[in-house]
N, C-alpha and C. Protein backbone atom coordinates (compact mmCIF):
# COMPACT_ATOMS: atom_id res chain seq x y z
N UNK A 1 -0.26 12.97 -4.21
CA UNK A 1 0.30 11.75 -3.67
C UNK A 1 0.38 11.87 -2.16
N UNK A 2 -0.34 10.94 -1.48
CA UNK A 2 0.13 10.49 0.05
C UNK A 2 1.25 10.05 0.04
N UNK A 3 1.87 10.23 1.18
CA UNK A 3 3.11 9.24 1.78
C UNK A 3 2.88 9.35 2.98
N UNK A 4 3.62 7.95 3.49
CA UNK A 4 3.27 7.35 5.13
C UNK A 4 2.21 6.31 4.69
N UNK A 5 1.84 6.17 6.05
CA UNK A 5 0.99 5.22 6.47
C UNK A 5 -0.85 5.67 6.86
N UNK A 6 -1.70 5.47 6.47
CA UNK A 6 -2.70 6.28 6.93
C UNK A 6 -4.17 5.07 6.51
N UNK A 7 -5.51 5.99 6.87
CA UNK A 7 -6.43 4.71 7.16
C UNK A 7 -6.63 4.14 5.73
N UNK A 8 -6.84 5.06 4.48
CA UNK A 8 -6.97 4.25 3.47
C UNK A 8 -6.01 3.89 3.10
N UNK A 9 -4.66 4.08 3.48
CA UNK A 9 -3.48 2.98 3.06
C UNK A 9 -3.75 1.46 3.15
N UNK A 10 -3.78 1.75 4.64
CA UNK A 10 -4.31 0.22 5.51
C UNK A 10 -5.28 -1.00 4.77
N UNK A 11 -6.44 -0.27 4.54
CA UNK A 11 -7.45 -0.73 4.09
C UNK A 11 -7.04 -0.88 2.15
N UNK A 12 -6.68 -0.28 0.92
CA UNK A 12 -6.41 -1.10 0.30
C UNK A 12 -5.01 -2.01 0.51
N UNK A 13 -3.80 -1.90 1.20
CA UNK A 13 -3.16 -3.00 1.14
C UNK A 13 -3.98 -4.55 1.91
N UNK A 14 -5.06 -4.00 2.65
CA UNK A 14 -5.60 -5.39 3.10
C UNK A 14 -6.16 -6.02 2.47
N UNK A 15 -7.35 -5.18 1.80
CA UNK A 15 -7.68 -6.16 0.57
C UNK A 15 -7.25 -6.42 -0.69
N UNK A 16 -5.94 -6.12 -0.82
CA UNK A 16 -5.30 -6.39 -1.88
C UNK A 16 -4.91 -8.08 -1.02
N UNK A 17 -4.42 -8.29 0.09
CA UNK A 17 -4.05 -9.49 0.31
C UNK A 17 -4.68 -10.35 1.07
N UNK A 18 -6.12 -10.13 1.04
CA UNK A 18 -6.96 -10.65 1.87
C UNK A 18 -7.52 -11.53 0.08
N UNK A 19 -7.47 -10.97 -0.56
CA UNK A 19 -8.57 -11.33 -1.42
C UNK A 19 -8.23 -12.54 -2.39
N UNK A 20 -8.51 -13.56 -2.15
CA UNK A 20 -8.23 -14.74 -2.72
C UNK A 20 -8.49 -14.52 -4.83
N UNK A 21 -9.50 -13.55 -5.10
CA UNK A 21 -9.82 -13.28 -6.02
C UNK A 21 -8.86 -11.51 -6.55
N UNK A 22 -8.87 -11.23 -7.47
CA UNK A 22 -8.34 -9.88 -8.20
C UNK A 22 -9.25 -8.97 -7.28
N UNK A 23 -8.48 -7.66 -6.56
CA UNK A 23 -9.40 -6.56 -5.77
C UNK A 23 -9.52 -5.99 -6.94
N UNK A 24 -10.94 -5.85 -6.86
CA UNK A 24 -11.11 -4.45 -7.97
C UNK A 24 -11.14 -3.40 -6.89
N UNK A 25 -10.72 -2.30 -7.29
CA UNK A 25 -10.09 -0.79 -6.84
C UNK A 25 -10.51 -0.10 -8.13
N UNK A 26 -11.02 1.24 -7.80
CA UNK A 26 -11.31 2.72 -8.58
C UNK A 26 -9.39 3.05 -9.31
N UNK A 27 -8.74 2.05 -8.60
CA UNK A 27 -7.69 3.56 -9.09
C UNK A 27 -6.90 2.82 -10.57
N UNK A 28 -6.51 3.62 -11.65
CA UNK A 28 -5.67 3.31 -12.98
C UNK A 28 -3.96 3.37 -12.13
N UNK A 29 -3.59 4.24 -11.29
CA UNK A 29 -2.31 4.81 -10.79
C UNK A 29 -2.23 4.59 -9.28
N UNK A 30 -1.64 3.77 -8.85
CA UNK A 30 -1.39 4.30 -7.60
C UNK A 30 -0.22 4.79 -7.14
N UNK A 31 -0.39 5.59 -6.16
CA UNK A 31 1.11 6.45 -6.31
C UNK A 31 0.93 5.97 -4.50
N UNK A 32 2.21 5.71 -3.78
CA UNK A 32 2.22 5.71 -2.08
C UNK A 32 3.42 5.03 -1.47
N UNK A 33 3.13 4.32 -0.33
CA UNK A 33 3.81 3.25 0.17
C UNK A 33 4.09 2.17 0.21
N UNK A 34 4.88 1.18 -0.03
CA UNK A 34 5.34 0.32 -0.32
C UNK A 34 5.30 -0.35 0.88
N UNK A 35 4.42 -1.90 1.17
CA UNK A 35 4.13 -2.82 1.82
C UNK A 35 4.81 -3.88 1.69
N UNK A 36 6.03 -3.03 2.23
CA UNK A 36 7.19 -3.96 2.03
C UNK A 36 7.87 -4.80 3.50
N UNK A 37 8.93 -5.45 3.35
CA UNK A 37 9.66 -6.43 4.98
C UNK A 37 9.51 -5.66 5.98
N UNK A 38 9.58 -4.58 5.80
CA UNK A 38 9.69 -3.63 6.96
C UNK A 38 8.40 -3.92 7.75
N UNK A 39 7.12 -3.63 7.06
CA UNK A 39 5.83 -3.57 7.79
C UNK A 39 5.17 -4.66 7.66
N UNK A 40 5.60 -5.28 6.45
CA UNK A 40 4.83 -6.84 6.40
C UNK A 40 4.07 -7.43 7.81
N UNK A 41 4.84 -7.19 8.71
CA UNK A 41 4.56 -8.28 10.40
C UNK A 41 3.52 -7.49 10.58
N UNK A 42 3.53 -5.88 10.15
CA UNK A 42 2.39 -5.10 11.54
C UNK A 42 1.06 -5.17 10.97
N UNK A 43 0.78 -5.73 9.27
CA UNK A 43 0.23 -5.42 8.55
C UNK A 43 -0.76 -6.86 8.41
N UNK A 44 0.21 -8.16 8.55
CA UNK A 44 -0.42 -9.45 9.05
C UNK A 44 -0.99 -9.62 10.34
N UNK A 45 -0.60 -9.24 11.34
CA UNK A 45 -1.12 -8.77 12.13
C UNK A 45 -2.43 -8.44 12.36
N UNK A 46 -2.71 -7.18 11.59
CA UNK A 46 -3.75 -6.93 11.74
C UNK A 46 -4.82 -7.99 11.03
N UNK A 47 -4.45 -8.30 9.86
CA UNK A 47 -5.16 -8.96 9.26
C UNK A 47 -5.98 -10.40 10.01
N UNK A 48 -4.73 -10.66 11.02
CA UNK A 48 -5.18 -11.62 11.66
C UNK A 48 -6.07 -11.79 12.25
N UNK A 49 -6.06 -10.33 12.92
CA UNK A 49 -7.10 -9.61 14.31
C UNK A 49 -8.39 -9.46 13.60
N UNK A 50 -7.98 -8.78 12.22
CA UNK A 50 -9.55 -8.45 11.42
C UNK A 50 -10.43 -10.06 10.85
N UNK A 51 -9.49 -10.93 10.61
CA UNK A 51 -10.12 -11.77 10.05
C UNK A 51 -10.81 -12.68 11.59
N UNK A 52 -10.63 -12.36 12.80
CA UNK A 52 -10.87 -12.97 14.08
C UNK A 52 -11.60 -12.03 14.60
N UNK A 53 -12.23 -11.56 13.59
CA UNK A 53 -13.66 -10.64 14.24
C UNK A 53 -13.28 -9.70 15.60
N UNK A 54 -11.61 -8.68 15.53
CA UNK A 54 -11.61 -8.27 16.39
C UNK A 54 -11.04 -6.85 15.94
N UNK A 55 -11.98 -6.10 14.86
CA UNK A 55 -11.33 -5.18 14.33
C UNK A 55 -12.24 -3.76 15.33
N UNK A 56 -11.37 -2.96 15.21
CA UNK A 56 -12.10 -2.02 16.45
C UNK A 56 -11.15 -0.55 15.61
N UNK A 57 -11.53 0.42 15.79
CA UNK A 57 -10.58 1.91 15.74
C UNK A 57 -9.67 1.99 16.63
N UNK A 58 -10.05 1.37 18.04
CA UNK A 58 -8.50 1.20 18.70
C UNK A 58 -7.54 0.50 18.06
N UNK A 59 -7.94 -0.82 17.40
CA UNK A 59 -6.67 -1.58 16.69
C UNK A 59 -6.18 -0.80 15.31
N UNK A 60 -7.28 -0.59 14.88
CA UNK A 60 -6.72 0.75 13.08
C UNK A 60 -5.68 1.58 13.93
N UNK A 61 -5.85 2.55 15.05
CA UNK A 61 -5.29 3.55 15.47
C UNK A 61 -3.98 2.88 15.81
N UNK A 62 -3.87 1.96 16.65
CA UNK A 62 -2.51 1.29 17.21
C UNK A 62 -1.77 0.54 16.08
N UNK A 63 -2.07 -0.10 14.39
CA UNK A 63 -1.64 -0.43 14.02
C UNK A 63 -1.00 0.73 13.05
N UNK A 64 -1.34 1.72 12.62
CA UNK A 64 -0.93 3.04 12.22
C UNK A 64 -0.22 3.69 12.97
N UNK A 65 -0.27 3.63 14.14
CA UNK A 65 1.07 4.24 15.47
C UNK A 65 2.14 3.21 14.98
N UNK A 66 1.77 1.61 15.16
CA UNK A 66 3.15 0.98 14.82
C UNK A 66 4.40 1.39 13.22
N UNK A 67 3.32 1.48 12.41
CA UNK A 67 3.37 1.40 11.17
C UNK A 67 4.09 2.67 10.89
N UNK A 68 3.76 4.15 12.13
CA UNK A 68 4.78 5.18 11.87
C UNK A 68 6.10 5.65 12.34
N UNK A 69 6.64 4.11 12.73
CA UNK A 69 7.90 4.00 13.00
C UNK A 69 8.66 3.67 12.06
N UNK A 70 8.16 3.58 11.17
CA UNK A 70 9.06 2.69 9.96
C UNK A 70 9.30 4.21 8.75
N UNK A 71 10.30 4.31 8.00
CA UNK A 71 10.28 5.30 7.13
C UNK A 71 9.75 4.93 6.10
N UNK A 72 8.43 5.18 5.58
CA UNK A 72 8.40 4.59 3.70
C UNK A 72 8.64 4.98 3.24
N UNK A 73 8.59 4.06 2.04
CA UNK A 73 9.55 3.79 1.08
C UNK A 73 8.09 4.03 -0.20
N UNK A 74 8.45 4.78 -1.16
CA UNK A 74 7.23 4.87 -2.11
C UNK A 74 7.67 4.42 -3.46
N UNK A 75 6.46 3.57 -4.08
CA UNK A 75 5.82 3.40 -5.10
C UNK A 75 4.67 3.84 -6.30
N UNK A 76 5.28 3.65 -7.47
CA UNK A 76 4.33 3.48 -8.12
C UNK A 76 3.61 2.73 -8.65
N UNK A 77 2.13 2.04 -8.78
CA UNK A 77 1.73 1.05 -9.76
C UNK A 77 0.72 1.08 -10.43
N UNK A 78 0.93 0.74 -11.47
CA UNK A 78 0.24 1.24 -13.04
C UNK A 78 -0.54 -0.49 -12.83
N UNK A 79 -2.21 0.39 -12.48
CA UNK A 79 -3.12 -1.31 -12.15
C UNK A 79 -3.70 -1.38 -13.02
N UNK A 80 -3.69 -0.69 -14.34
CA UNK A 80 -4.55 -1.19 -15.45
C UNK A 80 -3.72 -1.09 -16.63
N UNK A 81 -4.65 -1.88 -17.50
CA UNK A 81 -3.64 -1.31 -19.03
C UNK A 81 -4.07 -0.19 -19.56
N UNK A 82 -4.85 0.29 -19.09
CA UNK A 82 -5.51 2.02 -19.50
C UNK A 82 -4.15 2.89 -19.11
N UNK A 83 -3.58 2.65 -17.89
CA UNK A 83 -2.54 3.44 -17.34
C UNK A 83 -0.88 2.84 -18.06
N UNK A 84 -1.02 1.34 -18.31
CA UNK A 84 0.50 1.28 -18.81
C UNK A 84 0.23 1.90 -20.49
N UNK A 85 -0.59 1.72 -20.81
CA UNK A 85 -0.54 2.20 -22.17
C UNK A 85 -0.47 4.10 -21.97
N UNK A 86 -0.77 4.54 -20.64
CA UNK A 86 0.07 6.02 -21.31
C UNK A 86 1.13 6.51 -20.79
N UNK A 87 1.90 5.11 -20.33
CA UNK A 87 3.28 5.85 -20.37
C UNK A 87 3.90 5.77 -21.91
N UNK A 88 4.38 7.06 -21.81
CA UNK A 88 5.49 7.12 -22.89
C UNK A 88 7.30 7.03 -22.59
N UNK A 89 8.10 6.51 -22.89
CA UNK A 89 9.37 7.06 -22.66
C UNK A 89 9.92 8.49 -23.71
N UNK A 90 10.47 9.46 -22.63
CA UNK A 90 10.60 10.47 -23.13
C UNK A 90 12.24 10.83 -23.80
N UNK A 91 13.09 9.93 -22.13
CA UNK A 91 14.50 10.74 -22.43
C UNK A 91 15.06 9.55 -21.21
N UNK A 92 16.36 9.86 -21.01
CA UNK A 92 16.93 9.17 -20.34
C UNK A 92 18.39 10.13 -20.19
N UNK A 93 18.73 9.77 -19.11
CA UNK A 93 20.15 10.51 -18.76
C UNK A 93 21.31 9.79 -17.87
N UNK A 94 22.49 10.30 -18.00
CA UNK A 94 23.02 9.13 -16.81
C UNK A 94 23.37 10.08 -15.71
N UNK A 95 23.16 9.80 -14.36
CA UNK A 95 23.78 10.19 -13.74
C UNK A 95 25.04 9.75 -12.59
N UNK A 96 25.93 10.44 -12.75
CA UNK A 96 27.25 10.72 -12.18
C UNK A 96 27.19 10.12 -10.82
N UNK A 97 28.30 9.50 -10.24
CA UNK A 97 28.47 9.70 -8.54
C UNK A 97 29.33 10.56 -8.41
């Protein structure tokens, strides 16, 4: 598992919300960061810049500098039914404050 922010982060949360249609992606699991209020702005942003034909490695690099100010926050998501079908529940416990 990654955590943070990094170039293939970037690149599937973009086309996850660039894509008017379902992204197909290789992955059953994704395990990472959560593209959540926090980064939402730095993340439209870019999208803006990319969709205005002004995508460059200086802007990847500066939007990943912005993006590592923020602490993430991680997720999991189960993108197929290949993957929800193998969770099992095992146990459960409570815990105390």
């Amino acid at each position: 598992m990654l955590s943070g922010y990094y170039h293939e982060w970037l690149e599937l949360v973009v086309n996850n919300r660039r894509s008017d249609q379902e992204y197909n992606h290789p992955y059953d699991v994704i395990i990472g960061s959560i593209a959540d209020d926090r980064v939402i702005d730095t993340v439209n942003y870019f999208i803006e810049e990319l969709t205005s034909g002004r995508l460059s490695e200086e802007l990847v690099s500066l939007t990943l500098k912005q993006l590592s100010y923020q602490k993430p926050n991680d997720q999991i998501c189960f993108a197929t039914k290949k993957a929800v079908e193998s969770v099992a529940f095992l146990r459960s416990y409570e815990v105390l404050r």
